[in-house]
C-alpha atoms as a PDB file:
ATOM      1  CA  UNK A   1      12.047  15.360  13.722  1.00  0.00           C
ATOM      2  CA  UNK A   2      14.177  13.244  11.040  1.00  0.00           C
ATOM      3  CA  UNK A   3      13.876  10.279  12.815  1.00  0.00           C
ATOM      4  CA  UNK A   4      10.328  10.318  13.009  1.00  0.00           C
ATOM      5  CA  UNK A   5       9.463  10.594   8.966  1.00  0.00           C
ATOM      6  CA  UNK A   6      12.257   7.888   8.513  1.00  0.00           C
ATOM      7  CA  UNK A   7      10.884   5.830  11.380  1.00  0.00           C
ATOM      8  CA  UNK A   8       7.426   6.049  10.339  1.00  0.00           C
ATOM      9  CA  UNK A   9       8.066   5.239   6.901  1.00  0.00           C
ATOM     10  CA  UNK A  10      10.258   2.301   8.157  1.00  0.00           C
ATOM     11  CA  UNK A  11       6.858   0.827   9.478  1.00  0.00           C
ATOM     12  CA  UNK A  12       5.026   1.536   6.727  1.00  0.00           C
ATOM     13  CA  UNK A  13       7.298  -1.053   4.668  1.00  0.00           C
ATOM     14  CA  UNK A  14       5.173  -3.755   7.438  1.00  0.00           C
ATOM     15  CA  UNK A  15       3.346  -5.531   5.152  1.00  0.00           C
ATOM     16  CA  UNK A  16       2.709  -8.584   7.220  1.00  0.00           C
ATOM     17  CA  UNK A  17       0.814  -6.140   9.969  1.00  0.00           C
ATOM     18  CA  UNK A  18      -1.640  -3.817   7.645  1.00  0.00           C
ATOM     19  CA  UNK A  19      -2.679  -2.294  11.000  1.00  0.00           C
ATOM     20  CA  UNK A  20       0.809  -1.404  12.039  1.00  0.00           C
ATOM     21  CA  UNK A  21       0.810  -0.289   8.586  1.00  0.00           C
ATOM     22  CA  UNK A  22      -2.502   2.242   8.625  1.00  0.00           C
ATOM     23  CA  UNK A  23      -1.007   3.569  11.839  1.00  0.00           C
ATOM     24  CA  UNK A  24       1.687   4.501  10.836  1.00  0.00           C
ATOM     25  CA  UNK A  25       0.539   6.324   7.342  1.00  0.00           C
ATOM     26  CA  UNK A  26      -2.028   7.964   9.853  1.00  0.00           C
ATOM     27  CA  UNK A  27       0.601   8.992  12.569  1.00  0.00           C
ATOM     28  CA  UNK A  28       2.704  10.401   9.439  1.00  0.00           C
ATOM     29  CA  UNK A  29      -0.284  12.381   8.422  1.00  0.00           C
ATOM     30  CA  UNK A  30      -0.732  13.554  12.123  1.00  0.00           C
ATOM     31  CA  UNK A  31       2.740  14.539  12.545  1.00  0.00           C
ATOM     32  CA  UNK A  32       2.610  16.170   8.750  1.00  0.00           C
ATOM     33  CA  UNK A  33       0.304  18.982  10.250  1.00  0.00           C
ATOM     34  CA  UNK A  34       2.618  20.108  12.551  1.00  0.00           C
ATOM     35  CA  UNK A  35       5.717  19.472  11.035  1.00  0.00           C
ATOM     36  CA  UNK A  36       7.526  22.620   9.696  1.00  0.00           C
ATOM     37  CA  UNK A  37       8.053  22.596   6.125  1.00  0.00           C
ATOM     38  CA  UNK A  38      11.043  22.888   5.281  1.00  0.00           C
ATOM     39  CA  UNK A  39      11.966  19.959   7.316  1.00  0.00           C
ATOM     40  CA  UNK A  40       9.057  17.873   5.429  1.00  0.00           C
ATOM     41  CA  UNK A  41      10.450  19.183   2.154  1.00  0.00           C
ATOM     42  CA  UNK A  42      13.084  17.176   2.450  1.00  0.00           C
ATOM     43  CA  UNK A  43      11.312  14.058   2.732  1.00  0.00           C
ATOM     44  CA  UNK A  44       8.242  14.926  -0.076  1.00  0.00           C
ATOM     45  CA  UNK A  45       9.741  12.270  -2.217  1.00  0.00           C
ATOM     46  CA  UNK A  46      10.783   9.644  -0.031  1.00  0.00           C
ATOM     47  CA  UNK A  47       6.678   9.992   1.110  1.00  0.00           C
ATOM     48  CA  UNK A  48       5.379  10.084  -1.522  1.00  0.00           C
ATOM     49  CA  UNK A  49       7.492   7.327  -2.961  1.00  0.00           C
ATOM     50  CA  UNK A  50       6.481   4.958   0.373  1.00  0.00           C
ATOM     51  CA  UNK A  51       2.470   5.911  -0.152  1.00  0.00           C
ATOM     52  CA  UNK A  52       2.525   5.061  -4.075  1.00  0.00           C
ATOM     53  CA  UNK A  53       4.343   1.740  -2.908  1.00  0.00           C
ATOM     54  CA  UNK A  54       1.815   0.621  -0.289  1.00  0.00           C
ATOM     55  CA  UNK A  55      -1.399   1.480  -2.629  1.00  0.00           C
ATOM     56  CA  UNK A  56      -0.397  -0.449  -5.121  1.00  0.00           C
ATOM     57  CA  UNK A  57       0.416  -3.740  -3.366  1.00  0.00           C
ATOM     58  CA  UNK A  58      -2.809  -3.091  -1.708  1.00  0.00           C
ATOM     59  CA  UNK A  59      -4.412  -2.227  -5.111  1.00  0.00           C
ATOM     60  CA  UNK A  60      -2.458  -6.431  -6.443  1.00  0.00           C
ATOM     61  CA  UNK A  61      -3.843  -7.569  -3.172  1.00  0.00           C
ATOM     62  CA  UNK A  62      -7.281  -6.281  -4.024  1.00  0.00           C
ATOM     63  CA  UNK A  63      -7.071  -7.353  -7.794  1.00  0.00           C
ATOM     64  CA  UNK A  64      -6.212 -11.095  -6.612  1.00  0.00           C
ATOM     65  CA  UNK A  65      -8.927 -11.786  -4.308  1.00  0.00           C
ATOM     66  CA  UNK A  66     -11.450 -10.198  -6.652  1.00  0.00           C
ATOM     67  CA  UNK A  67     -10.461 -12.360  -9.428  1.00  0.00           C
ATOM     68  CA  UNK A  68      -9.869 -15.912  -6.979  1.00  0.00           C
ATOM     69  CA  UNK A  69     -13.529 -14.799  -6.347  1.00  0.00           C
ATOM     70  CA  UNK A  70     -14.881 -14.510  -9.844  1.00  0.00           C
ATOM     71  CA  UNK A  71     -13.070 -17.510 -10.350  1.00  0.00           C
ATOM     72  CA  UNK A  72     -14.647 -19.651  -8.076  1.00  0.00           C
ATOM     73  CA  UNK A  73     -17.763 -18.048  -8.537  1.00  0.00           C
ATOM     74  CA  UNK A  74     -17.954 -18.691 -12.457  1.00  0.00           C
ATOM     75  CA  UNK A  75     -16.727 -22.204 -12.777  1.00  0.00           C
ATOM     76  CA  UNK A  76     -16.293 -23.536 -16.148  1.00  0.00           C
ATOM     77  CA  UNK A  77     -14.763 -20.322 -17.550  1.00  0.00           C
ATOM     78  CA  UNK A  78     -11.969 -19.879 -19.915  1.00  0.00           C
ATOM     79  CA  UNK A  79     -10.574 -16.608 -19.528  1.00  0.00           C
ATOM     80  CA  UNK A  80      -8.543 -16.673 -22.889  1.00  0.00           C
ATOM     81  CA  UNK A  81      -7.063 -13.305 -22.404  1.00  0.00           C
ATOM     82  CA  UNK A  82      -4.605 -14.038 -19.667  1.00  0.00           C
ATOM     83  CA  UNK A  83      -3.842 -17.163 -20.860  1.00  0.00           C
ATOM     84  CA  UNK A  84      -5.315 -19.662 -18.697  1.00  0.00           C
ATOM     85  CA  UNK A  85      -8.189 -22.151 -18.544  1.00  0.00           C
ATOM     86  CA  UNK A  86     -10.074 -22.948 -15.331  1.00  0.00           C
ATOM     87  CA  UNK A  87     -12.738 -25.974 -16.112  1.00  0.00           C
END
């Protein structure tokens, strides 16, 4: 059953695959229900480590394109704040 969390969460680190990616988190939540406790004890930080990890570099990935959109969506604007200038 070890080699399942630690092969799961090996996928999740697949960044280039965000499918590969969902599966996995979803096949970890799968085998999570079944999973005696005491066995998933062990690994409560290591998941919850992995999940906080993935979120935010989705949450960057999210920021990015929303702002590459307001960017090219409001041309002319100076945004002052984080210290560039788009004209």
């Amino acid at each position: 059953m070890c080699q399942v969390v630690s092969g799961l969460l090996l996928v999740m680190d697949d960044y280039a695959n965000p499918r590969v990616q969902a599966h996995a988190g979803a096949a970890l939540v799968n085998f999570s229900e079944d999973c005696p406790k005491n066995i998933l004890a062990q690994y409560l930080d290591l998941i919850i480590t992995k999940l906080e990890q993935v979120l935010m570099a989705k949450v960057k990935e999210v920021w990015k394109t929303c702002f590459c959109y307001f960017m090219f969506i409001c041309p002319g604007i100076r945004v002052v704040k984080y210290g560039c200038c788009f004209n």
